[in-house]
Protein backbone atom coordinates (compact mmCIF):
# COMPACT_ATOMS: atom_id res chain seq x y z
CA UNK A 1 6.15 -20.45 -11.74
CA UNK A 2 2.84 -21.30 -12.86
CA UNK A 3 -0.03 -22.54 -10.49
CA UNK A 4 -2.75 -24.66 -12.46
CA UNK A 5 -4.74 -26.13 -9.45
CA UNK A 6 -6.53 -23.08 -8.30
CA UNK A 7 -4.77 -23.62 -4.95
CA UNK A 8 -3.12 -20.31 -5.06
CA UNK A 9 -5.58 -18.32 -5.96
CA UNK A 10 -7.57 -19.80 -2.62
CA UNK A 11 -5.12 -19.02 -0.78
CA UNK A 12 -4.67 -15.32 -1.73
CA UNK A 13 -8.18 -14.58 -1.59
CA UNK A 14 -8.54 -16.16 1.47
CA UNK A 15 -5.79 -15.20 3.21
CA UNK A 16 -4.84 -11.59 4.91
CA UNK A 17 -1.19 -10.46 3.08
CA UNK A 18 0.61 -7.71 3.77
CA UNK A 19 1.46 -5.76 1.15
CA UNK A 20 5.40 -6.64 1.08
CA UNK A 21 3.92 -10.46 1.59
CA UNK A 22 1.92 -10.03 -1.51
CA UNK A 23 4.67 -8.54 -3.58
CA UNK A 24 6.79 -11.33 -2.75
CA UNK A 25 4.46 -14.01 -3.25
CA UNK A 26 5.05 -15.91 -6.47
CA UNK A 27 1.83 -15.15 -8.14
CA UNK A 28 2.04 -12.25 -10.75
CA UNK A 29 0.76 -8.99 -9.13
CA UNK A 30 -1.67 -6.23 -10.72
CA UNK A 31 0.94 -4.27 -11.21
CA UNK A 32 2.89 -6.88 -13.12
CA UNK A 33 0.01 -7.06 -15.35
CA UNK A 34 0.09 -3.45 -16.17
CA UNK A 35 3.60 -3.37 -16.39
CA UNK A 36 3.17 -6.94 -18.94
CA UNK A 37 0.42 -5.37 -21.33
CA UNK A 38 3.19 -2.36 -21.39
CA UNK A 39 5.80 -4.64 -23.14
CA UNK A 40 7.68 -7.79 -22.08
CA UNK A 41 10.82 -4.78 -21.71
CA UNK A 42 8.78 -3.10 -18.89
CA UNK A 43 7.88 -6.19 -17.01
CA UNK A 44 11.78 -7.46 -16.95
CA UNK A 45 12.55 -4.12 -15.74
CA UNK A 46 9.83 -4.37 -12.81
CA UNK A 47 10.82 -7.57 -12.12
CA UNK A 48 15.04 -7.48 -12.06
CA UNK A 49 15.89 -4.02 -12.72
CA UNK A 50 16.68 -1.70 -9.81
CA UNK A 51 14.69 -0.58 -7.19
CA UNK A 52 12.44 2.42 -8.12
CA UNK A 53 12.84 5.87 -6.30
CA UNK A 54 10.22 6.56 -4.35
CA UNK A 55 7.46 9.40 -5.19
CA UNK A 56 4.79 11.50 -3.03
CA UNK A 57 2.66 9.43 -4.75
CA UNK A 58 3.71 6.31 -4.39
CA UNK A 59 4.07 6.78 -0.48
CA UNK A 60 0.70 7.79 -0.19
CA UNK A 61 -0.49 4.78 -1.66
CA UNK A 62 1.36 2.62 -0.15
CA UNK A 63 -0.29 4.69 3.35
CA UNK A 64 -3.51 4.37 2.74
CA UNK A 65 -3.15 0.73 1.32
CA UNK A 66 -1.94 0.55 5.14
CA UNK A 67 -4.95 2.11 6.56
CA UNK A 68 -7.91 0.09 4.49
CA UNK A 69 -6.16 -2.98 3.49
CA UNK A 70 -6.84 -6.27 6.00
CA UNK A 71 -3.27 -7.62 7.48
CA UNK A 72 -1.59 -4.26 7.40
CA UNK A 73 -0.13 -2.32 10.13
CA UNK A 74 -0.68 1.50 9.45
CA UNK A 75 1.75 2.52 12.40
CA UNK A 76 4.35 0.48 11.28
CA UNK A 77 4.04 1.77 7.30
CA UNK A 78 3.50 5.72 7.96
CA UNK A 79 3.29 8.14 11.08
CA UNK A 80 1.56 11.29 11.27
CA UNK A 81 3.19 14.83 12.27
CA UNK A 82 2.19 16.47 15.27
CA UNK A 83 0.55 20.20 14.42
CA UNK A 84 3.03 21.93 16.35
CA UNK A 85 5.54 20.72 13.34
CA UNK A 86 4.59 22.78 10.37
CA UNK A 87 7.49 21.04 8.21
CA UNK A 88 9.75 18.25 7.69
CA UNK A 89 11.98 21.49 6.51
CA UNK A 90 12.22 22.61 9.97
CA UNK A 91 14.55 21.56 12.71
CA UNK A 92 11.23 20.06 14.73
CA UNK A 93 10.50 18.40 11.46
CA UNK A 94 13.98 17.22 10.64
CA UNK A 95 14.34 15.46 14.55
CA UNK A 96 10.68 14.46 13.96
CA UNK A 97 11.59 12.27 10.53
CA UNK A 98 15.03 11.22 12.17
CA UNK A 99 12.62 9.62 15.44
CA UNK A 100 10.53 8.15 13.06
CA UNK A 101 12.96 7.09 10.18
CA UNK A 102 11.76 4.01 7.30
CA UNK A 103 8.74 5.45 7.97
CA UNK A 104 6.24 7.65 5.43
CA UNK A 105 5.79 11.44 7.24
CA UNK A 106 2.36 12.42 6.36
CA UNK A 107 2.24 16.19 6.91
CA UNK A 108 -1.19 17.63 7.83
CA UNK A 109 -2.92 18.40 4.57
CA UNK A 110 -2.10 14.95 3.76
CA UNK A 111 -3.19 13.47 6.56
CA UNK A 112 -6.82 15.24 5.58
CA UNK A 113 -6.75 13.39 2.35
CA UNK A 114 -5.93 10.37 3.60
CA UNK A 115 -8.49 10.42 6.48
CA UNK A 116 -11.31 11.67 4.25
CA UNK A 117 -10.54 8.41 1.13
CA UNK A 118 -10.18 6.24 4.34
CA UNK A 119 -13.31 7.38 5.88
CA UNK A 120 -14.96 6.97 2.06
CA UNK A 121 -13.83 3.27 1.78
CA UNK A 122 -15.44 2.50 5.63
CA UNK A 123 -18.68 4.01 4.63
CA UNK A 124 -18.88 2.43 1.52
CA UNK A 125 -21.06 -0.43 1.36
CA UNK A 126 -19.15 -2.93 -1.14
CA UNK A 127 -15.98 -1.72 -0.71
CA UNK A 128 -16.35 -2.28 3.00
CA UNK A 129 -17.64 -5.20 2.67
CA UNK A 130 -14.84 -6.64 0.31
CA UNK A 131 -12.31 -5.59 2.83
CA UNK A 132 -14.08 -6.38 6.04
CA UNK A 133 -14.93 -10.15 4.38
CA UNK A 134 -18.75 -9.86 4.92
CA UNK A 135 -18.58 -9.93 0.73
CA UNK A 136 -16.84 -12.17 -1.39
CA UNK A 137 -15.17 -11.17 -4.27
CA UNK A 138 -15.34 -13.63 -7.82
CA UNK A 139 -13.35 -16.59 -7.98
């Protein structure tokens, strides 16, 4: 579907998405594009292939997208293990993921990480103030 009247592109810059919201909006994603300049084979694949596994990675991405992106939920996306679990290896750790299952488990170290790049995006003055609206990205 193409969009010629600049109405969607108002409406996703103006608009708080989720992250699942954006993915399933109609509008090709950043990640489409990469996939795209790859080869037309790579896009397809993105697009109707099958689901990819997950990766360390990829979940904590999609966790800190949570934390610093406008319209997301951080709770409902990731939790964070208590210190008196030292593994999701261990029988605390094992009851601890089944209490908190669909969600990402970020152990401790990773928590750190994730703290410190959020704390780095708050303190930042434009990329604070692209996320917090008081700056307005091109149109």
């Amino acid at each position: 579907m193409v969009y010629d009247d600049g109405a969607c592109d108002k409406m996703l810059m103006t608009t708080e998405l989720t992250n699942a919201e954006y993915h399933a909006h109609p509008a090709i994603s950043k990640s489409n594009l990469d996939a795209a300049r790859k080869s037309g084979k790579h896009l397809h694949d993105m697009l109707f292939g099958p689901p990819r596994a997950s990766t360390a990675a990829f979940d904590f991405g999609t966790a800190f997208h949570a934390g610093v992106l406008p319209g997301e939920d951080f709770s409902k996306v990731a939790v964070r293990m208590p210190k008196s679990i030292t593994s999701k290896a261990t029988k605390a750790g094992k009851e601890f993921a089944k209490e908190h299952e669909g969600k990402i488990i970020l152990n401790h170290s990773v928590s750190y990480a994730l703290d410190q790049m959020m704390l780095s995006v708050s303190e930042h003055p434009a990329a604070s103030g692209l996320l917090n609206g008081e700056l307005l990205g091109k149109s």
